[in-house]
C-alpha atoms as a PDB file:
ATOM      1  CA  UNK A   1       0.000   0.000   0.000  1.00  0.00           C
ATOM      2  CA  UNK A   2       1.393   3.519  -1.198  1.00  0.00           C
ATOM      3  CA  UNK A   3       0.002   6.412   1.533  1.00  0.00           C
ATOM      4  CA  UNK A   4      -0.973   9.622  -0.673  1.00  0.00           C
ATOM      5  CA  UNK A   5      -2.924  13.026  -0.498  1.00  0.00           C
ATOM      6  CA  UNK A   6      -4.778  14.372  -3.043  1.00  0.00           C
ATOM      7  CA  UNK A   7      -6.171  17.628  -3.100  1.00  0.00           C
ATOM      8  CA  UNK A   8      -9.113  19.194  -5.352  1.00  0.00           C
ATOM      9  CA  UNK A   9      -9.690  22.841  -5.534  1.00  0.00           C
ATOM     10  CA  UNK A  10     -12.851  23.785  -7.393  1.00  0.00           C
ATOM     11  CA  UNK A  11     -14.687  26.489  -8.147  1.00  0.00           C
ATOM     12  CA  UNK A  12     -17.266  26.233  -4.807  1.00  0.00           C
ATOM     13  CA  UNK A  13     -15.092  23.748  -2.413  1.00  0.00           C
ATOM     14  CA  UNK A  14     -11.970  22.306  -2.128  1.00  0.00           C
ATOM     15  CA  UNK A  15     -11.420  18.850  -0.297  1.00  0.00           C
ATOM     16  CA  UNK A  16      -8.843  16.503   0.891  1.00  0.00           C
ATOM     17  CA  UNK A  17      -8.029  13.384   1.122  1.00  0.00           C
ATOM     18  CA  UNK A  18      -5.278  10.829   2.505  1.00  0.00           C
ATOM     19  CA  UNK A  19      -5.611   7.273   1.878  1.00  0.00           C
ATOM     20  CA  UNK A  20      -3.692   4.272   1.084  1.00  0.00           C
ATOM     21  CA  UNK A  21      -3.906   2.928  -1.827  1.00  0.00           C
ATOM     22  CA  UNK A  22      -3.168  -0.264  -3.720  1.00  0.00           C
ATOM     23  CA  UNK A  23      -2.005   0.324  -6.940  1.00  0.00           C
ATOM     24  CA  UNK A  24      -2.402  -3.479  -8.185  1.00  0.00           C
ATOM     25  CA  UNK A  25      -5.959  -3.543  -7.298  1.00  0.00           C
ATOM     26  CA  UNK A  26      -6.876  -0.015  -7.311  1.00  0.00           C
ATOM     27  CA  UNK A  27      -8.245  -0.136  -3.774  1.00  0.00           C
ATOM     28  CA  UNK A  28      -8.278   2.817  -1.707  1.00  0.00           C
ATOM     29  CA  UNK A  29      -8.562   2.687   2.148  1.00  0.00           C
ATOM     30  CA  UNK A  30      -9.620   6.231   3.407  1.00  0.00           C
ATOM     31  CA  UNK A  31      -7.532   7.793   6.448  1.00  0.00           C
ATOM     32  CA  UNK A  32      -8.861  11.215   6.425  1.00  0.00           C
ATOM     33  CA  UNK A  33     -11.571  12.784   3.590  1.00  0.00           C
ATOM     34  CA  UNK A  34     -12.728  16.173   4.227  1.00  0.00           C
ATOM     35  CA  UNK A  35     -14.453  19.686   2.608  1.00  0.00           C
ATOM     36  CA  UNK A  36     -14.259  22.984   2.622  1.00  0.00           C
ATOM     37  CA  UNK A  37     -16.620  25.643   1.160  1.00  0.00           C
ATOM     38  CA  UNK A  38     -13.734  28.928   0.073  1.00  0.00           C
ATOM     39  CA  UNK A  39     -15.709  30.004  -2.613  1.00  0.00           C
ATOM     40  CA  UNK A  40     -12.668  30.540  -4.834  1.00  0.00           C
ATOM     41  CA  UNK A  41     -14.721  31.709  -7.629  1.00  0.00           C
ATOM     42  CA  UNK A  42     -16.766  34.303  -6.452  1.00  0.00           C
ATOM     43  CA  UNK A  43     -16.969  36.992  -9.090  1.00  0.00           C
ATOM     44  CA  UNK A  44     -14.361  34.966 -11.466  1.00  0.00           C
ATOM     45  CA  UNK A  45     -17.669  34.685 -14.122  1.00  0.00           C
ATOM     46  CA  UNK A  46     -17.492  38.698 -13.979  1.00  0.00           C
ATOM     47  CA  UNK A  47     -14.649  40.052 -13.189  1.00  0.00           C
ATOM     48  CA  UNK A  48     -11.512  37.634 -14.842  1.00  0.00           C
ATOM     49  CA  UNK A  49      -9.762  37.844 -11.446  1.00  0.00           C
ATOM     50  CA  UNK A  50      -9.636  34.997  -8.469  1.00  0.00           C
ATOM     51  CA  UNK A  51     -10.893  37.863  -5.490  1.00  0.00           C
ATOM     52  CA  UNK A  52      -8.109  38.699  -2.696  1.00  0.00           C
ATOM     53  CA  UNK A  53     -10.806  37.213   0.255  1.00  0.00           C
ATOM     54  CA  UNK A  54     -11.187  34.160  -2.046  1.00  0.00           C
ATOM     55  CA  UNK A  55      -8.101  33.629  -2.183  1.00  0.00           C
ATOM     56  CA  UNK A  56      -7.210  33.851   1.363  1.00  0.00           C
ATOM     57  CA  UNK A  57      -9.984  31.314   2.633  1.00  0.00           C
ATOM     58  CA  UNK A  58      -8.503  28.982  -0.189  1.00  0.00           C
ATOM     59  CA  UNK A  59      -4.710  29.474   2.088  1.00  0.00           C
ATOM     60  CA  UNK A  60      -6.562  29.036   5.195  1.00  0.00           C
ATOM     61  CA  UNK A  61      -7.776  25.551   4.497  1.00  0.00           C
ATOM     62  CA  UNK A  62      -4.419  24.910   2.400  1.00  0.00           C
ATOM     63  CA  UNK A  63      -2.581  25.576   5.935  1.00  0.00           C
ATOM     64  CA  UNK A  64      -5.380  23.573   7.770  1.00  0.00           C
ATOM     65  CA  UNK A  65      -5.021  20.445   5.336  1.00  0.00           C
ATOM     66  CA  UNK A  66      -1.030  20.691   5.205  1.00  0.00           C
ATOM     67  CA  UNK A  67      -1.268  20.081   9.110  1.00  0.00           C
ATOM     68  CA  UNK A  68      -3.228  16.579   8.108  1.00  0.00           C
ATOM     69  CA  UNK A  69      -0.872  15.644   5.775  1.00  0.00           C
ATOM     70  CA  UNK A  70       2.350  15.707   7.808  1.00  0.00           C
ATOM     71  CA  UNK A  71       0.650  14.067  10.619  1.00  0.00           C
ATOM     72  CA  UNK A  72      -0.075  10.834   8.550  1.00  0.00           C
ATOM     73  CA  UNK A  73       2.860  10.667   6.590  1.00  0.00           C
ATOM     74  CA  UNK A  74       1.937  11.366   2.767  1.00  0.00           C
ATOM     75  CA  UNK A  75       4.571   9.612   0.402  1.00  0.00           C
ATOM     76  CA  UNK A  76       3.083  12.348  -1.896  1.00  0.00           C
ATOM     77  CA  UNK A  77       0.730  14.665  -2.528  1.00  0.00           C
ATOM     78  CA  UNK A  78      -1.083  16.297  -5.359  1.00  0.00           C
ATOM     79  CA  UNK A  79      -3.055  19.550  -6.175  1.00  0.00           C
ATOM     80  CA  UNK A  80      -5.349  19.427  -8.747  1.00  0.00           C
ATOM     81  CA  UNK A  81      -7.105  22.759  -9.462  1.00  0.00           C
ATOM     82  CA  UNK A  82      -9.826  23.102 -11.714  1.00  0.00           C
ATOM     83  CA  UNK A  83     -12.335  25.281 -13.056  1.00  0.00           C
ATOM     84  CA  UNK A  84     -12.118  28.797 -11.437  1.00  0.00           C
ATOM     85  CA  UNK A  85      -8.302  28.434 -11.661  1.00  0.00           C
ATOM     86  CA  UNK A  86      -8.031  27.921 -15.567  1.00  0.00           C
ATOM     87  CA  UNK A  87     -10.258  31.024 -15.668  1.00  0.00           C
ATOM     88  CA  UNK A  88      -8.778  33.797 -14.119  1.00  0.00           C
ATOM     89  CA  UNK A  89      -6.052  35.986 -15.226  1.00  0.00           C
ATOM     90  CA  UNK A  90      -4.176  36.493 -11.888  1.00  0.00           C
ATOM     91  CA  UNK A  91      -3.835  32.163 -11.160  1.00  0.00           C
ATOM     92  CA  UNK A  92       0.096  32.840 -10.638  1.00  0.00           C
ATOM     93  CA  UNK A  93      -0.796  34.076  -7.506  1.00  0.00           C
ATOM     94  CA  UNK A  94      -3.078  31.481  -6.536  1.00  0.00           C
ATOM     95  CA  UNK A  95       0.127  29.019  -7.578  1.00  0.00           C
ATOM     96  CA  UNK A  96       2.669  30.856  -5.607  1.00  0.00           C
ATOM     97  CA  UNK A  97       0.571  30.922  -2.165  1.00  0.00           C
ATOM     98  CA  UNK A  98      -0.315  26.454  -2.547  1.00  0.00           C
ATOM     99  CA  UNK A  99       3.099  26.300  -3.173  1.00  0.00           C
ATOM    100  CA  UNK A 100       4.446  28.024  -0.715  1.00  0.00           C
ATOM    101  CA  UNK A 101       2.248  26.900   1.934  1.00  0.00           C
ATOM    102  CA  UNK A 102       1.910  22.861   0.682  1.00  0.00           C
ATOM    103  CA  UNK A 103       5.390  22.760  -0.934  1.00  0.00           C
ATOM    104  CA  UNK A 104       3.641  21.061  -4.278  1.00  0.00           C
ATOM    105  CA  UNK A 105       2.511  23.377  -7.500  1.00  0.00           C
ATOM    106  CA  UNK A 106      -1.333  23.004  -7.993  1.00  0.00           C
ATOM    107  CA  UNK A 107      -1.784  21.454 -11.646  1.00  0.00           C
ATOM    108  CA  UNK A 108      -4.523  23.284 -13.444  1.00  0.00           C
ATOM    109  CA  UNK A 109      -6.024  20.940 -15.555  1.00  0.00           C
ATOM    110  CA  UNK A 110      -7.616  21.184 -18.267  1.00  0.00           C
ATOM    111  CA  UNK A 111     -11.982  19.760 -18.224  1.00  0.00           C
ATOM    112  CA  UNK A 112     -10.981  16.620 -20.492  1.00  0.00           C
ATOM    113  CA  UNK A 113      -8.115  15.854 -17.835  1.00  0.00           C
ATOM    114  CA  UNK A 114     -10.375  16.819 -15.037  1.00  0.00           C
ATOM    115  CA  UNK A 115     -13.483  14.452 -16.396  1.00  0.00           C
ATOM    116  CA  UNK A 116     -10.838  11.836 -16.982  1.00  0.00           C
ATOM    117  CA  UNK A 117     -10.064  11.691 -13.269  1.00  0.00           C
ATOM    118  CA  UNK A 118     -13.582  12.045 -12.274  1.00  0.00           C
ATOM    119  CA  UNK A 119     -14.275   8.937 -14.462  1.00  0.00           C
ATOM    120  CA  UNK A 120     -11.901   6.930 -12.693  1.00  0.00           C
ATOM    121  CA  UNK A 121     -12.497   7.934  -9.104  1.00  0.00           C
ATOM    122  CA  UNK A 122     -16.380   7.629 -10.096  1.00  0.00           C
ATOM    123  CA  UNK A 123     -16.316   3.868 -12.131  1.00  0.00           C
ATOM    124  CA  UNK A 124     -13.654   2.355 -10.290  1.00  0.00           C
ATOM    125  CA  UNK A 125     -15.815   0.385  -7.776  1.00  0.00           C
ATOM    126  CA  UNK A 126     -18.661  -0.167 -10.301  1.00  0.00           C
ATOM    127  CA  UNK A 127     -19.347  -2.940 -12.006  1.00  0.00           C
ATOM    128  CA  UNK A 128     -18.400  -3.170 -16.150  1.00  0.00           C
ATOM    129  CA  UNK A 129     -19.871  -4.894 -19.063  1.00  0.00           C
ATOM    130  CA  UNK A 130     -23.331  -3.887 -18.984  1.00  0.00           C
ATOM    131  CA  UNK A 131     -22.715  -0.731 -20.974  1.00  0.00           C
ATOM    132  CA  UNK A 132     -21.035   2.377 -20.899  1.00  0.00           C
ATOM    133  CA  UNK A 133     -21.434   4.629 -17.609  1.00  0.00           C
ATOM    134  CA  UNK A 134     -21.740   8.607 -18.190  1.00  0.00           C
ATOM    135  CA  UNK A 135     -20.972  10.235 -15.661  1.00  0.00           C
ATOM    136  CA  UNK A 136     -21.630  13.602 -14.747  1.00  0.00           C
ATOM    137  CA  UNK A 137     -19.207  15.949 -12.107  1.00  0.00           C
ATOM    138  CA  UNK A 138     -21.792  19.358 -11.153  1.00  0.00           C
ATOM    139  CA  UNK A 139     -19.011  21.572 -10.127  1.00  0.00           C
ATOM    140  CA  UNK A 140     -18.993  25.511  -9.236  1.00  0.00           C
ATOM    141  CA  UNK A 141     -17.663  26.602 -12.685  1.00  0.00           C
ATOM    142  CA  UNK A 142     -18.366  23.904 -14.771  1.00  0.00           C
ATOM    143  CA  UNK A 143     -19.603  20.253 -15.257  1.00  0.00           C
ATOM    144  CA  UNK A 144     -17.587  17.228 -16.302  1.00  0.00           C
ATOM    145  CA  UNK A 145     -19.284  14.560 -19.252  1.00  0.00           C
ATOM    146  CA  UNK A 146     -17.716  11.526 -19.152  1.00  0.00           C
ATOM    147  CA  UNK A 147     -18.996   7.968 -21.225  1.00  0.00           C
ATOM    148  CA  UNK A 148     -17.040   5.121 -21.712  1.00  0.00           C
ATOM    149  CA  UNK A 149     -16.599   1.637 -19.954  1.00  0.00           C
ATOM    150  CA  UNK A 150     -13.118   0.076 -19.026  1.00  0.00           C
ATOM    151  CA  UNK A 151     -12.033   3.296 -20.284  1.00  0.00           C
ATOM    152  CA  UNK A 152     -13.075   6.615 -21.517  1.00  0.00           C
ATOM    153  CA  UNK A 153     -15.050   7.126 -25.094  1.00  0.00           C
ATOM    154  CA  UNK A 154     -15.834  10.193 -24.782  1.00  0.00           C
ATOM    155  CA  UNK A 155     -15.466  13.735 -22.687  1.00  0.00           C
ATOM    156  CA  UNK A 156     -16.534  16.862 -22.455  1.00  0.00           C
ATOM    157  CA  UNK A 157     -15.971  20.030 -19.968  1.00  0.00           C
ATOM    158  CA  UNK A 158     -18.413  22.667 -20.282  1.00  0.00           C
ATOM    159  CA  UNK A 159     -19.113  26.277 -18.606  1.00  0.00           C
ATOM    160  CA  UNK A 160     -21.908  25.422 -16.646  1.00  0.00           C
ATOM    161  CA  UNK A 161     -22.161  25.433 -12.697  1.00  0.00           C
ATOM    162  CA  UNK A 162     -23.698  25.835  -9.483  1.00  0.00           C
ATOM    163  CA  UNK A 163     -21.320  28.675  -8.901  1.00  0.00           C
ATOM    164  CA  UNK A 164     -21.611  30.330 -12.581  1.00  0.00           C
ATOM    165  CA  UNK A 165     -25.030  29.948 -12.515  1.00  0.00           C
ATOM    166  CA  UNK A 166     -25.670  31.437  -9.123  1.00  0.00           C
ATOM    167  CA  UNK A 167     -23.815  34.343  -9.845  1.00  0.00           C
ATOM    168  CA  UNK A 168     -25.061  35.226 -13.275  1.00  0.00           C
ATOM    169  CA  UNK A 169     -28.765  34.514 -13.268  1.00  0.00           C
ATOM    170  CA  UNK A 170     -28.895  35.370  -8.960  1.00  0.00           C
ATOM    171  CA  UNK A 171     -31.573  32.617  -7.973  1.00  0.00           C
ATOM    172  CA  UNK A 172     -31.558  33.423  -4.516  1.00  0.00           C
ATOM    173  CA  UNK A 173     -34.798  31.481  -3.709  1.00  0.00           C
ATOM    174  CA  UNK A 174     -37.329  31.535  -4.377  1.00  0.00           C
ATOM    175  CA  UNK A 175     -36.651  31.587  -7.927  1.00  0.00           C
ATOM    176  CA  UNK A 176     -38.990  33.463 -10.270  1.00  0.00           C
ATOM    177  CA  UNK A 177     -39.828  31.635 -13.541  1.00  0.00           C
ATOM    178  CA  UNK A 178     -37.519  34.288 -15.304  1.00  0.00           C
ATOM    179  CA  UNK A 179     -34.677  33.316 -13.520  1.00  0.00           C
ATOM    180  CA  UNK A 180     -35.362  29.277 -14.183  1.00  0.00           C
ATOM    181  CA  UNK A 181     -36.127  30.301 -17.712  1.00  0.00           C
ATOM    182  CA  UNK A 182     -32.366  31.544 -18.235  1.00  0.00           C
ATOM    183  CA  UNK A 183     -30.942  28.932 -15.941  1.00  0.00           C
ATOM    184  CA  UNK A 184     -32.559  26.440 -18.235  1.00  0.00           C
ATOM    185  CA  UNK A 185     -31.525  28.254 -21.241  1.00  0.00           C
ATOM    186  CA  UNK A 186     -27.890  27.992 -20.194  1.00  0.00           C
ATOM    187  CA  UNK A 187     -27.495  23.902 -19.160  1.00  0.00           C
ATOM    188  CA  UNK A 188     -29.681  23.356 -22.566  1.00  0.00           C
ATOM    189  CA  UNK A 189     -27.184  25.431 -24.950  1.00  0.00           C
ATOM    190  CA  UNK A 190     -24.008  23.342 -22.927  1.00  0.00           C
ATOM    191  CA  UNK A 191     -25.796  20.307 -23.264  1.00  0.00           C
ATOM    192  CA  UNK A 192     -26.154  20.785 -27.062  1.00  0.00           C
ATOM    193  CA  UNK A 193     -22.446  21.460 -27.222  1.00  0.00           C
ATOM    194  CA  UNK A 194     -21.568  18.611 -25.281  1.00  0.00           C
ATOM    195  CA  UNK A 195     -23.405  16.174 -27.362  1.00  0.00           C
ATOM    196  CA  UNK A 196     -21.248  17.204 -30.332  1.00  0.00           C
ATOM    197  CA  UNK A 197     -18.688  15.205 -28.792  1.00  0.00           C
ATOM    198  CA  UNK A 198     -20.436  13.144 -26.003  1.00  0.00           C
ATOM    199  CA  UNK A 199     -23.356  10.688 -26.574  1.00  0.00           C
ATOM    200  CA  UNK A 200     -24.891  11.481 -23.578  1.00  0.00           C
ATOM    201  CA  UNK A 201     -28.004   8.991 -24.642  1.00  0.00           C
ATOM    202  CA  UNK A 202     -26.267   5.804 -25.368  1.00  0.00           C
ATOM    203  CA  UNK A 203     -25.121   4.983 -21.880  1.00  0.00           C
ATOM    204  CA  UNK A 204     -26.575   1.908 -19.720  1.00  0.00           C
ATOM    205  CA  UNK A 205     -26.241   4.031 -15.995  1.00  0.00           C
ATOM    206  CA  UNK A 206     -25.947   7.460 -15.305  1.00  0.00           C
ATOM    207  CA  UNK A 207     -23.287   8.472 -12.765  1.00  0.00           C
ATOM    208  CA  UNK A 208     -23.590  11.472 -10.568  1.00  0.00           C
ATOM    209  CA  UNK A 209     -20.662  13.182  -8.574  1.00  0.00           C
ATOM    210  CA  UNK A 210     -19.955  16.473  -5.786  1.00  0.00           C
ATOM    211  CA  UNK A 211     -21.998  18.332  -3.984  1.00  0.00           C
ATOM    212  CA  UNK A 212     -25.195  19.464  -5.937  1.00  0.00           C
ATOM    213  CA  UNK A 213     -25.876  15.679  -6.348  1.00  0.00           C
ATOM    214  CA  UNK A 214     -25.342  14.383  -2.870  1.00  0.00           C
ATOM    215  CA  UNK A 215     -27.163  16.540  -1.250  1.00  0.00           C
ATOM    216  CA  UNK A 216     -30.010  15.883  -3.870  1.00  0.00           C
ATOM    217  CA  UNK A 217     -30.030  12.309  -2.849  1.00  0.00           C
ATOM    218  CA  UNK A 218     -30.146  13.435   0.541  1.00  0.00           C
ATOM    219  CA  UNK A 219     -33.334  15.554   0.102  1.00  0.00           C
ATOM    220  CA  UNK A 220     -34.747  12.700  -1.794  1.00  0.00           C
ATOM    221  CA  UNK A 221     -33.409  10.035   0.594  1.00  0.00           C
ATOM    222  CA  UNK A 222     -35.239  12.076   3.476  1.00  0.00           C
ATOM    223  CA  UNK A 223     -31.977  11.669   5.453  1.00  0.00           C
ATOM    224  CA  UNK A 224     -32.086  13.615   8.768  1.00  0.00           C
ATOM    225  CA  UNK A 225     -28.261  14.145   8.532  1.00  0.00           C
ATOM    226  CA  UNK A 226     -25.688  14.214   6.030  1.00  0.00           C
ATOM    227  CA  UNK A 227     -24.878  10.612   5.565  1.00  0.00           C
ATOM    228  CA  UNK A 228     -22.045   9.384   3.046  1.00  0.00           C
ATOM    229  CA  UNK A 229     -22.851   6.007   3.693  1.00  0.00           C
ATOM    230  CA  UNK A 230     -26.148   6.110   3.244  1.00  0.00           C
ATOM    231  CA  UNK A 231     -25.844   8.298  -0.181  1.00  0.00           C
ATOM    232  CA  UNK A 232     -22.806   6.406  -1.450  1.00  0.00           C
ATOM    233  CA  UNK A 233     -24.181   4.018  -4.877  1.00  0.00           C
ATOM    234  CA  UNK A 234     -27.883   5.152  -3.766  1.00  0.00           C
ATOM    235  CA  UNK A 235     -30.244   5.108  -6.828  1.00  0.00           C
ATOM    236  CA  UNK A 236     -32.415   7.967  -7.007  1.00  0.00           C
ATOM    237  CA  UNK A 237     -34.943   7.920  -9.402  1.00  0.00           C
ATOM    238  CA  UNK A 238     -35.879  11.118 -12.117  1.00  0.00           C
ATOM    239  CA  UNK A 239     -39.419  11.532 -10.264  1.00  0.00           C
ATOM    240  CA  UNK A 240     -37.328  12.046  -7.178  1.00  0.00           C
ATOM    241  CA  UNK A 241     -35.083  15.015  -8.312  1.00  0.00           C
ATOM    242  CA  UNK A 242     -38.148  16.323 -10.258  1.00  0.00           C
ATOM    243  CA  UNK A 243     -39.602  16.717  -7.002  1.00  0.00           C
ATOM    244  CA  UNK A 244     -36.851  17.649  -5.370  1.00  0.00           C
ATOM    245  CA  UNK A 245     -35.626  20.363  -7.353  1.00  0.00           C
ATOM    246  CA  UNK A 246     -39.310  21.792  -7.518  1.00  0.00           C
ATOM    247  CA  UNK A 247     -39.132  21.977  -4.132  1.00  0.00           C
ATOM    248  CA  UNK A 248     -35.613  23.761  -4.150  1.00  0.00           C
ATOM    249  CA  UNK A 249     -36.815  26.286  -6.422  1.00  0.00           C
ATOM    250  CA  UNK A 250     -39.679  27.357  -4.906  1.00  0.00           C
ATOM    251  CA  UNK A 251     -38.101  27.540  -1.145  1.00  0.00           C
ATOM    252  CA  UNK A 252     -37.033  30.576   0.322  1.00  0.00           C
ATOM    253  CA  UNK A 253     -33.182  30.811   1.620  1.00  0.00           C
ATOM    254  CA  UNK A 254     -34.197  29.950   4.949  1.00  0.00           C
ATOM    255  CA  UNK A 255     -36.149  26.891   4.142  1.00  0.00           C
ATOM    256  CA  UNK A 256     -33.340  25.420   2.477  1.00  0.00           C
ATOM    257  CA  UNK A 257     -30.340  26.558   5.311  1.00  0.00           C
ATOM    258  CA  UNK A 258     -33.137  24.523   7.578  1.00  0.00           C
ATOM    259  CA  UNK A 259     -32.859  21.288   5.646  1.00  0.00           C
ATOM    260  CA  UNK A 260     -30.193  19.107   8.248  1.00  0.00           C
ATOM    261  CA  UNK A 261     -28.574  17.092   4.834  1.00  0.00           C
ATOM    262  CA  UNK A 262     -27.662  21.173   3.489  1.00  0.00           C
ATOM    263  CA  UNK A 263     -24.150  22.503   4.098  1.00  0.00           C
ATOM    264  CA  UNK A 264     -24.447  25.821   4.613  1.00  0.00           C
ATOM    265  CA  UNK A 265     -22.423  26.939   1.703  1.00  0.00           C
ATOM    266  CA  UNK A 266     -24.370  25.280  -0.384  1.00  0.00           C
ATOM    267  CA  UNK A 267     -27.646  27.037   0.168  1.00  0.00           C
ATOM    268  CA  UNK A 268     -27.824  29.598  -2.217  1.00  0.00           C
ATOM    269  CA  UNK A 269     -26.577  27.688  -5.777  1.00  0.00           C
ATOM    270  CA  UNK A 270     -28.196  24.235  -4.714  1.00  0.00           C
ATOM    271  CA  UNK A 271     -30.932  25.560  -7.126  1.00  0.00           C
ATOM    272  CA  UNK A 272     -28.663  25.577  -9.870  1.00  0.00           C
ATOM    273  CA  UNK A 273     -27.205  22.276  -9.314  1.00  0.00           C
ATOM    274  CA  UNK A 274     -30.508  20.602  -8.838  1.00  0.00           C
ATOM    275  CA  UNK A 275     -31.853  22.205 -12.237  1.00  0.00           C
ATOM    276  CA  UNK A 276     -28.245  20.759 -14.264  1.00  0.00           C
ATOM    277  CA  UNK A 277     -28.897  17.464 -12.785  1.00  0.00           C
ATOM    278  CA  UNK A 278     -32.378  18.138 -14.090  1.00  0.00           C
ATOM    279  CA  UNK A 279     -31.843  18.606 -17.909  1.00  0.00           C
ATOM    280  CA  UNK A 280     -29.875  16.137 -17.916  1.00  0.00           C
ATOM    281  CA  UNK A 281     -31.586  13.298 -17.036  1.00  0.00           C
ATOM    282  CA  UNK A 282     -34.149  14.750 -19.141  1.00  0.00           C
ATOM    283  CA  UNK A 283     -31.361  14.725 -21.863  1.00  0.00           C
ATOM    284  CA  UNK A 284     -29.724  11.508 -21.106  1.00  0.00           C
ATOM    285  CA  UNK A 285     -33.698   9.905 -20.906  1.00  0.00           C
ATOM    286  CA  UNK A 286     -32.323   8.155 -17.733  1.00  0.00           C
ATOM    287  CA  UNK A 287     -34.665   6.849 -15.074  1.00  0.00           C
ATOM    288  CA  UNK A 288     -32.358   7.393 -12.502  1.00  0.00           C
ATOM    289  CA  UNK A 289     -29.277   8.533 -11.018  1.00  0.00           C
ATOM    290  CA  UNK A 290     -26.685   6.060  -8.897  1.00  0.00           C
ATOM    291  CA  UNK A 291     -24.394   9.173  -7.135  1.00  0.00           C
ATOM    292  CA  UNK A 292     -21.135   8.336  -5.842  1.00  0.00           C
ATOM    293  CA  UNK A 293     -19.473  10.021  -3.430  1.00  0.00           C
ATOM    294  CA  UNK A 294     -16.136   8.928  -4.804  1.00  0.00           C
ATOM    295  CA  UNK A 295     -14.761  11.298  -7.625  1.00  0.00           C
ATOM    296  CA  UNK A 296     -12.156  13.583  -9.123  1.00  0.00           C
ATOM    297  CA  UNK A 297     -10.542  12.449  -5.435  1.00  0.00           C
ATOM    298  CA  UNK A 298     -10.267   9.153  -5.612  1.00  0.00           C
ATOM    299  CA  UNK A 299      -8.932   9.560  -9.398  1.00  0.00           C
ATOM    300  CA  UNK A 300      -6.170  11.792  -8.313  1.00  0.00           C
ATOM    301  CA  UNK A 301      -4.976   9.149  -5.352  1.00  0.00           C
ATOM    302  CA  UNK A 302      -5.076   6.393  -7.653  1.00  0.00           C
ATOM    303  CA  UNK A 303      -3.440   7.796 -10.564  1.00  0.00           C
ATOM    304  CA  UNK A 304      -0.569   9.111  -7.764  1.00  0.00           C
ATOM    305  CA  UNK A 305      -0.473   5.749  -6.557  1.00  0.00           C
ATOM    306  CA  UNK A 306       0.116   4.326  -9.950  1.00  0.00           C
ATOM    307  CA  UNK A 307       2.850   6.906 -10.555  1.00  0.00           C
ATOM    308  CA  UNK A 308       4.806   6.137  -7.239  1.00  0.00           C
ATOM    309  CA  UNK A 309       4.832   2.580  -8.195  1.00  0.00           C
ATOM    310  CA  UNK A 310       6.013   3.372 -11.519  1.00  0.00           C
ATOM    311  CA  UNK A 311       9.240   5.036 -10.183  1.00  0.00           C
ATOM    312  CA  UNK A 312       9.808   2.469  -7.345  1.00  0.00           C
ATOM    313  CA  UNK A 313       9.815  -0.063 -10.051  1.00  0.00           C
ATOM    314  CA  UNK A 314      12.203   1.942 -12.290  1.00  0.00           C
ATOM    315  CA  UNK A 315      14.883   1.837  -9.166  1.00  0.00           C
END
């Protein structure tokens, strides 16, 4: 077993985790997985520029999750940043404060490397040969399309997210039909651009990753906490997030910060996630949604652990 750390910074949250990992079997055995809402993208959409307070919650949990690392020993460790990071102009300085804080340069991949990963982390415990899994990744900036089986067909990154969204369209809750309207708009013109590339109705299952999506299945599951466990390979069916995201978008702010499954920083763009999720089901003419809680994480630990073993072996 090789012990890594992988790190994902998104648009909305960035997250941690340490685990050991087997890099003959692919197995991962979780020491510490955890999330913090930073926001990093607030006002990237409008302005070009990753905001100085952004910026400085993302260092505050880098210092907080460099503490976790050194106390269980990481072999090595990877930063993988993603949307809000390939958008702004003034990234260097977002690169120079990781680095200097976590001693490793964040990679800022690119949305087919980023859906790659999220493919692996997503598939790896699910079962193959019944047809191609797409899987979908509802970030802040944008959302990951993924199809393929024992490996990817097809991918596509587009500028759609909970984060965007939020921030251009302002669906504060409850949202007026206007507001939906150009939400909807939005996910249907991505969604057309994606299927140039992606064949988003030819897959058996439909995979769902992050936040927006767990916390759907939460609301659906009637969960009266956050539960991983519970949520982890849950099937929830399209009647279910209809319902669900109805619900979402015609609640005020305060009846969704009262829902016990919400994290609070996900109050006020859980509307947009819900209605991605949405279209594309609709899209995809799935019945339902399996959500994983494994992801882009688990893709970045096992393709470090592949690369350590590669170099041990070259010794």
């Amino acid at each position: 077993m090789t012990r890594v750390a992988a790190i994902d910074c998104g648009t909305n949250s960035i997250r941690l985790l340490v685990a050991d990992a087997d890099p003959a079997t692919g197995e991962l055995v979780d020491l510490d997985r955890r999330m913090t809402i930073v926001r990093l993208g607030q006002g990237v959409d409008r302005t070009g520029r990753l905001a100085p307070e952004a910026l400085e919650r993302t260092f505050a949990a880098c210092r907080e999750y460099a503490t976790v690392i050194e106390a269980h020993g990481a072999e090595k460790v990877r930063f993988v940043a993603t949307s809000a990071s390939r958008d702004a102009e003034n990234r260097d300085e977002f690169v120079a404060g990781v680095l200097d804080i976590l001693g490793v340069e964040p990679e800022v991949v690119t949305g087919d490397q980023e859906a790659q990963l999220s493919f692996t982390g997503a598939t790896n415990e699910l079962a193959h040969g019944a047809g191609d899994h797409l899987v979908v990744d509802i970030g802040g900036g944008s959302t990951e399309l993924v199809v393929g089986g024992d490996t990817v067909r097809a991918a596509r990154s587009v500028d759609i997210g909970c984060v965007r969204l939020t921030e251009r369209h302002r669906p504060s809750g409850p949202a007026t039909p206007g507001q939906v309207a150009a939400i909807r708009a939005d996910i249907e013109a991505a969604l057309d651009l994606a299927e140039e590339t992606v064949p988003l109705r030819e897959a058996h299952t439909l995979v769902g990753l992050a936040g927006s999506v767990t916390t759907i299945a939460a609301l659906a599951l009637g969960l009266p906490e956050y539960d991983s466990a519970a949520i982890h390979h849950s099937r929830i069916p399209y009647d279910e997030v209809r319902r669900v995201t109805e619900w979402l978008v015609a609640a005020t702010h305060d009846e969704k910060a009262a829902l016990p499954a919400m994290h609070p920083g996900r109050v006020d763009v859980i509307v947009s996630g819900a209605l991605i999720l949405l279209a594309l089901m609709e899209r995809a003419e799935a019945a339902e949604v399996v959500v994983s809680e494994h992801d882009i994480l688990d893709g970045i630990a096992c393709a470090l652990a592949d690369e350590l073993e590669r170099v041990k072996k070259s010794l």
